[in-house]
Protein backbone atom coordinates (compact mmCIF):
# COMPACT_ATOMS: atom_id res chain seq x y z
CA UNK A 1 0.00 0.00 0.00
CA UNK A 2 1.40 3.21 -1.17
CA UNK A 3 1.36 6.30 1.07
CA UNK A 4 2.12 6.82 4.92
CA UNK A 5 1.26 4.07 7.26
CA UNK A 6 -1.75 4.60 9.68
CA UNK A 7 0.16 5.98 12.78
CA UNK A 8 2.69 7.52 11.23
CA UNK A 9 3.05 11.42 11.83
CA UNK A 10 2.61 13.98 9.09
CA UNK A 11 5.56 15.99 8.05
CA UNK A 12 5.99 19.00 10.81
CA UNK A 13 5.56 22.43 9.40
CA UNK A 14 8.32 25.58 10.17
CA UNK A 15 10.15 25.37 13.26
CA UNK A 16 9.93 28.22 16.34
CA UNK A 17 13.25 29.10 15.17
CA UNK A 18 12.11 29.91 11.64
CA UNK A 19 8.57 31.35 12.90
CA UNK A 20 10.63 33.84 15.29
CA UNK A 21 13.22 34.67 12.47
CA UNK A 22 10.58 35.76 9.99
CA UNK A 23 8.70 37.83 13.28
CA UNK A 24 11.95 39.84 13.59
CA UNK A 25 12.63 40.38 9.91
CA UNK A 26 8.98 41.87 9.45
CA UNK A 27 9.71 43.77 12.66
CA UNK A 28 13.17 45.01 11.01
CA UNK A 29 11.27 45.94 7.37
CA UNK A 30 8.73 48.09 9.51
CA UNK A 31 11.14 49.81 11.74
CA UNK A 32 13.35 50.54 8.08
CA UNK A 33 10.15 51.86 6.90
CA UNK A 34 9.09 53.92 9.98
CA UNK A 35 12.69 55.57 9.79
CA UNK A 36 12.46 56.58 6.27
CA UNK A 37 9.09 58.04 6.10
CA UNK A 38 10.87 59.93 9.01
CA UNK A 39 13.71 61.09 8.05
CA UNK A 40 11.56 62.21 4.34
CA UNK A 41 9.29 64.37 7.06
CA UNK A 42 11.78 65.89 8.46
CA UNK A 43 13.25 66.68 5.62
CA UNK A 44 10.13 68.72 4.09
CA UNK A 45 9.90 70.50 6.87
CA UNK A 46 13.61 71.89 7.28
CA UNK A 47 13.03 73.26 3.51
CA UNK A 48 9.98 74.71 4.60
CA UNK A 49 10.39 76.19 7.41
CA UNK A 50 9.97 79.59 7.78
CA UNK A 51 8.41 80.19 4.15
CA UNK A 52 4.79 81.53 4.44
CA UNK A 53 2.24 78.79 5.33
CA UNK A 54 -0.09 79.91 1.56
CA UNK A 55 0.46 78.05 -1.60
CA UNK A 56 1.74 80.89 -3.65
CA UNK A 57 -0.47 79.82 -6.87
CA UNK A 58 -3.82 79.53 -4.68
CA UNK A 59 -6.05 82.04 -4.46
CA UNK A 60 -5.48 84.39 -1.09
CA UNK A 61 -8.86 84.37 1.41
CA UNK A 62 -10.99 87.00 0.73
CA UNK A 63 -10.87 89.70 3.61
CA UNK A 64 -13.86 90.62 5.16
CA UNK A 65 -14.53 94.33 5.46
CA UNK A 66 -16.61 95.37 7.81
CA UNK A 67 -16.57 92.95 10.67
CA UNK A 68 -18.16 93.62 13.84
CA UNK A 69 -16.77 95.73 16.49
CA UNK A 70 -15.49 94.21 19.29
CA UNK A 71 -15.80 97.04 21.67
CA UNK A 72 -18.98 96.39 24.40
CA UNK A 73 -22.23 97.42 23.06
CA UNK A 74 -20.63 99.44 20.41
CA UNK A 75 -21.43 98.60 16.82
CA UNK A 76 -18.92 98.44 14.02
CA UNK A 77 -19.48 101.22 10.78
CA UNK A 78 -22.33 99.91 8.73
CA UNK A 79 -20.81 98.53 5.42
CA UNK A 80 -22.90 101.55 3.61
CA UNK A 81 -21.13 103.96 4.82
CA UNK A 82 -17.94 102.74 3.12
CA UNK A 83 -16.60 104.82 -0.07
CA UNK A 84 -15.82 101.95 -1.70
CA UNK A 85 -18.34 98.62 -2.25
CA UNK A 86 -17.25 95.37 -0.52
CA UNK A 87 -16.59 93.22 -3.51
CA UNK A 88 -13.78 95.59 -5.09
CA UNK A 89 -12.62 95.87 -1.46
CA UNK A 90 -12.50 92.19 -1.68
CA UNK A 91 -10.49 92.02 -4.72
CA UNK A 92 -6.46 92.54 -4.58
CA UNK A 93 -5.22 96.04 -4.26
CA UNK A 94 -5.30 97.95 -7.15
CA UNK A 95 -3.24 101.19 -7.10
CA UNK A 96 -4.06 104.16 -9.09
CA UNK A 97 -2.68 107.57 -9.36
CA UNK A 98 -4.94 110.94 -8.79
CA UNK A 99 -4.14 114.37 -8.96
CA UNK A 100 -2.15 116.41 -6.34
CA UNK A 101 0.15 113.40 -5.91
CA UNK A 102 -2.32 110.79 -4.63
CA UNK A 103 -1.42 107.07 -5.42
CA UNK A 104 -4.78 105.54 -4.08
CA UNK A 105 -4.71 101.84 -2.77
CA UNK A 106 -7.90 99.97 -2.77
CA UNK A 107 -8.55 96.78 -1.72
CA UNK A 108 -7.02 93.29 -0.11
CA UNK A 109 -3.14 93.04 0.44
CA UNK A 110 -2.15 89.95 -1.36
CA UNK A 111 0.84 88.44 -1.51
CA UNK A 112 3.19 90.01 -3.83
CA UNK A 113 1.04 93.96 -3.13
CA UNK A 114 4.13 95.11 -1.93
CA UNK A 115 6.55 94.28 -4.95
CA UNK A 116 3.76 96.01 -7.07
CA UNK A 117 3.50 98.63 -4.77
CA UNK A 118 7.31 99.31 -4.67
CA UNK A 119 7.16 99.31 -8.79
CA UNK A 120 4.43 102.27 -8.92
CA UNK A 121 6.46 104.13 -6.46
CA UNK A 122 9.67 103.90 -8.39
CA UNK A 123 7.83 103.93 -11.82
CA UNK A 124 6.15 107.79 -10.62
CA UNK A 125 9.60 108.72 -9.40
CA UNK A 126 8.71 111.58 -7.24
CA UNK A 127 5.60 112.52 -8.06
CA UNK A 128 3.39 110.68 -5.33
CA UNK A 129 3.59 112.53 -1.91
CA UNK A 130 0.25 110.58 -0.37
CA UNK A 131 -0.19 107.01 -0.28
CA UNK A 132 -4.31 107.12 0.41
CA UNK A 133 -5.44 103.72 1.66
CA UNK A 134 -8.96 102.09 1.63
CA UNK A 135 -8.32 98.57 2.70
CA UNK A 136 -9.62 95.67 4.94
CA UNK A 137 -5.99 94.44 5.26
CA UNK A 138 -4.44 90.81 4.12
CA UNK A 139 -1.01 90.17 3.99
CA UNK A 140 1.00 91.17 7.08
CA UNK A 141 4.35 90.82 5.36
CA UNK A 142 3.38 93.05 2.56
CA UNK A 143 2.09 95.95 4.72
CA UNK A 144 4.99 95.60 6.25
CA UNK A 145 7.20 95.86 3.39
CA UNK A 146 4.84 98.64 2.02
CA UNK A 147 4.94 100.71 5.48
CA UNK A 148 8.97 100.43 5.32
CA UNK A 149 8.79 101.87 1.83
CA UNK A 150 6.55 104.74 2.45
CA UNK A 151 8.71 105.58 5.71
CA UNK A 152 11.82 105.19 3.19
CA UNK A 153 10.50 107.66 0.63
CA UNK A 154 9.39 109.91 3.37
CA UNK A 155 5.65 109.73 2.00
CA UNK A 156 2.19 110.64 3.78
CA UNK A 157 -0.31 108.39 4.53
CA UNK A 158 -4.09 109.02 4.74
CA UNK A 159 -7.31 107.26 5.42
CA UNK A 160 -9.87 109.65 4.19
CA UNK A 161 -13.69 110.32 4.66
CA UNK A 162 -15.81 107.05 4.51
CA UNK A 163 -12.66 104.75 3.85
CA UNK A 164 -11.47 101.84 5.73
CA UNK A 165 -8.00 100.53 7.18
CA UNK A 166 -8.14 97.24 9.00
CA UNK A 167 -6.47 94.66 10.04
CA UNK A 168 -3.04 94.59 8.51
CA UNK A 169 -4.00 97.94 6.59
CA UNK A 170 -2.75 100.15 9.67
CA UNK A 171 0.51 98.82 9.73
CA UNK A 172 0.84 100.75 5.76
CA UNK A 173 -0.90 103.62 7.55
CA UNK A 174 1.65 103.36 10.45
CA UNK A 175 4.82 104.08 7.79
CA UNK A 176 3.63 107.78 6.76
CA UNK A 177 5.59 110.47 7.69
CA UNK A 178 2.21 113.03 8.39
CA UNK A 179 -0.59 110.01 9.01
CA UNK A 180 -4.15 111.26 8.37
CA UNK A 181 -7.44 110.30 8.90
CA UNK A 182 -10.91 111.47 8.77
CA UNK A 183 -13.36 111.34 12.03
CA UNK A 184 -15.56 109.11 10.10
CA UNK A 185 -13.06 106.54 8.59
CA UNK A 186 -12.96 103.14 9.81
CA UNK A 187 -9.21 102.09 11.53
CA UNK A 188 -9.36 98.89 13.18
CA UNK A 189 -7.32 95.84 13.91
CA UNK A 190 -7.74 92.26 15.48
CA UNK A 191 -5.67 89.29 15.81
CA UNK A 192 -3.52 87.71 13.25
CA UNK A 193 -4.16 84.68 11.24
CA UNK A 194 -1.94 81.83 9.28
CA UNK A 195 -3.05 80.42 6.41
CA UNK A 196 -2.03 77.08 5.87
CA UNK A 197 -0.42 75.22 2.76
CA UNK A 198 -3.54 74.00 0.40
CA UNK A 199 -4.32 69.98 1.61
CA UNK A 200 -1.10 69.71 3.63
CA UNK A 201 -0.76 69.79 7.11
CA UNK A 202 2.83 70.56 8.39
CA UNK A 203 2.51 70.64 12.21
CA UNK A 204 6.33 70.54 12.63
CA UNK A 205 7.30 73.48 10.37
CA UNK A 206 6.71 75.79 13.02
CA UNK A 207 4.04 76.01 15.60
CA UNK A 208 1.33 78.28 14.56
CA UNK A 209 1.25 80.19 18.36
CA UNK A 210 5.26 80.29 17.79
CA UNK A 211 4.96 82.26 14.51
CA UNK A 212 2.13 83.97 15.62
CA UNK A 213 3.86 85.77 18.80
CA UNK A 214 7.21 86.19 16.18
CA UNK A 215 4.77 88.13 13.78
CA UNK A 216 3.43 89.84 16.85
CA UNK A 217 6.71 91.49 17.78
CA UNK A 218 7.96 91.86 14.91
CA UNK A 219 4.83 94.03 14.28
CA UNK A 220 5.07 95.89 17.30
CA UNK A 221 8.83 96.44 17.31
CA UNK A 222 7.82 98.33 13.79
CA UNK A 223 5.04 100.14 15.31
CA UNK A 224 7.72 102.06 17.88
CA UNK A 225 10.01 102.41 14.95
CA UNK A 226 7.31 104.37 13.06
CA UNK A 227 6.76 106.35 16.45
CA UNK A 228 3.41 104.68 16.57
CA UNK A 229 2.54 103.43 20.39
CA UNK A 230 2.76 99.81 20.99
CA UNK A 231 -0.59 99.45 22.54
CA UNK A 232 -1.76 99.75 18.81
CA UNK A 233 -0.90 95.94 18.49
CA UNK A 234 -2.33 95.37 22.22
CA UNK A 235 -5.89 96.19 20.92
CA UNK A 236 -5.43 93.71 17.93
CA UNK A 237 -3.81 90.86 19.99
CA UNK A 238 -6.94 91.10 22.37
CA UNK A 239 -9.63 91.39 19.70
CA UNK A 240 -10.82 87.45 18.06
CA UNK A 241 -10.11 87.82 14.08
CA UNK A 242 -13.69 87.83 13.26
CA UNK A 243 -14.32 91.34 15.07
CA UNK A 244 -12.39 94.21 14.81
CA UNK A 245 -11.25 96.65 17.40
CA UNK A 246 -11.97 100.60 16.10
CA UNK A 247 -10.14 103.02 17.27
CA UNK A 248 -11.92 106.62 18.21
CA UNK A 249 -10.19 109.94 16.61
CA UNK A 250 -9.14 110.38 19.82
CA UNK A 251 -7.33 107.05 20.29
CA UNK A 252 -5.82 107.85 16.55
CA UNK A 253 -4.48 110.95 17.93
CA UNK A 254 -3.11 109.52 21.69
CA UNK A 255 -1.56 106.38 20.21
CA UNK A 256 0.30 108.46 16.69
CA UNK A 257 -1.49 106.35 14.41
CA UNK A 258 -2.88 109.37 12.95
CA UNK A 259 -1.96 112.87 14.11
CA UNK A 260 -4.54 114.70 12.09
CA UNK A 261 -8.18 114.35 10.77
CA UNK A 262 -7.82 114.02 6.92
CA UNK A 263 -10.47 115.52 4.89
């Protein structure tokens, strides 16, 4: 009879030794695998950090003019009493020239405002003495970089009857050399925001509270540059980002954000 006698036991399968071996290489392949995804991570976020947490080719957040005030039982300036509607307001800055040396900028700061903005100014040579601002802010680098320039060229700034300046728009407002603004203009500020890179989260490139409180000082620290008083920024670090702390004529005047009504 051909086969395996009754009794007699069937071939045994692996050993421990080999069942253990293979454990430990599978064990070995995940930690290998673990370690590169890893090291890739870290990686990505070296080369990105500090850049700006946007995706340069997607479209910036439109501002929101107008929000709410944040002061107690005041309300904010009804959005029909603006100059300028809400939807071009919305839209990037555009800059145009007007007579008596006015270059007017209207709208959102977007990324890349203040390279345009330098190329008008050096484009008009010295014809543009008042940078006139209607804005519900945006960028924080770029009103930055456009405050610097003003201060640099030794230009005025001016917020005039009706208009608006929030947000990030003060800090441009902050760089004139004579700051104006009318008793019924809008000039507010709240508390920054990051906005991050388009369906990736990076939690390790740097904390957002981190390069919050950076922006923060760096903000301030520009503020007393620009003889502007600091407590400009305290108003804006205690107000949420969807309200808006407006400042009276006579907190324009006592902090140096504006020393002068404008007509």
């Amino acid at each position: 009879m051909s086969g395996a006698r009754r009794g007699t036991p069937a071939p045994a399968g692996p050993g421990l030794a080999a069942r253990l071996e293979a454990v430990v290489l599978r064990g070995i392949f995940v930690g290998l695998l673990v370690l590169t995804v890893t090291v890739l991570g870290r990686d990505l976020m070296e080369q990105l950090d500090g850049a700006p947490l946007f995706e340069p080719d997607a479209p910036w957040p439109q501002a929101e003019p107008y929000l709410p005030s944040a002061r107690p039982g005041a309300a904010g300036p009804e959005p029909r009493t603006g100059r300028t509607p809400e939807e071009r307001l919305r839209e990037p800055m555009t800059l145009e020239l007007l007579a008596g040396g006015r270059l007017e900028a209207v709208g959102t700061i977007t990324p890349g405002t203040a390279e345009r903005f330098a190329e008008e100014i050096a484009r008009r040579g010295d014809y543009v003495e008042t940078v006139v601002l209607d804005s519900p802010g945006g960028s924080v680098q770029d009103a930055l970089a456009m405050s610097r320039l003003i201060r640099e060229r030794k230009l005025d700034t001016a917020v005039e009857t009706g208009a608006l300046c929030a947000s990030s728009c003060p800090l441009v407002l902050a760089g004139g050399v004579d700051r104006r603004a009318a008793t019924d203009a809008a000039v507010g500020v709240h508390q920054i925001t990051t906005v991050k890179t388009a369906g990736l989260t990076l939690p390790g490139t740097e904390p957002e509270m981190v390069r919050a409180q950076r922006v923060s000082a760096e903000i301030q620290r520009h503020l007393v540059e620009m003889g502007v008083d600091a407590e400009v920024w305290f108003h804006a670090m205690e107000t949420p980002p969807r309200e808006m702390y407006y400042f009276t004529s006579e907190e324009l005047a006592a902090l140096k954000l504006a020393q002068r009504a404008a007509e």
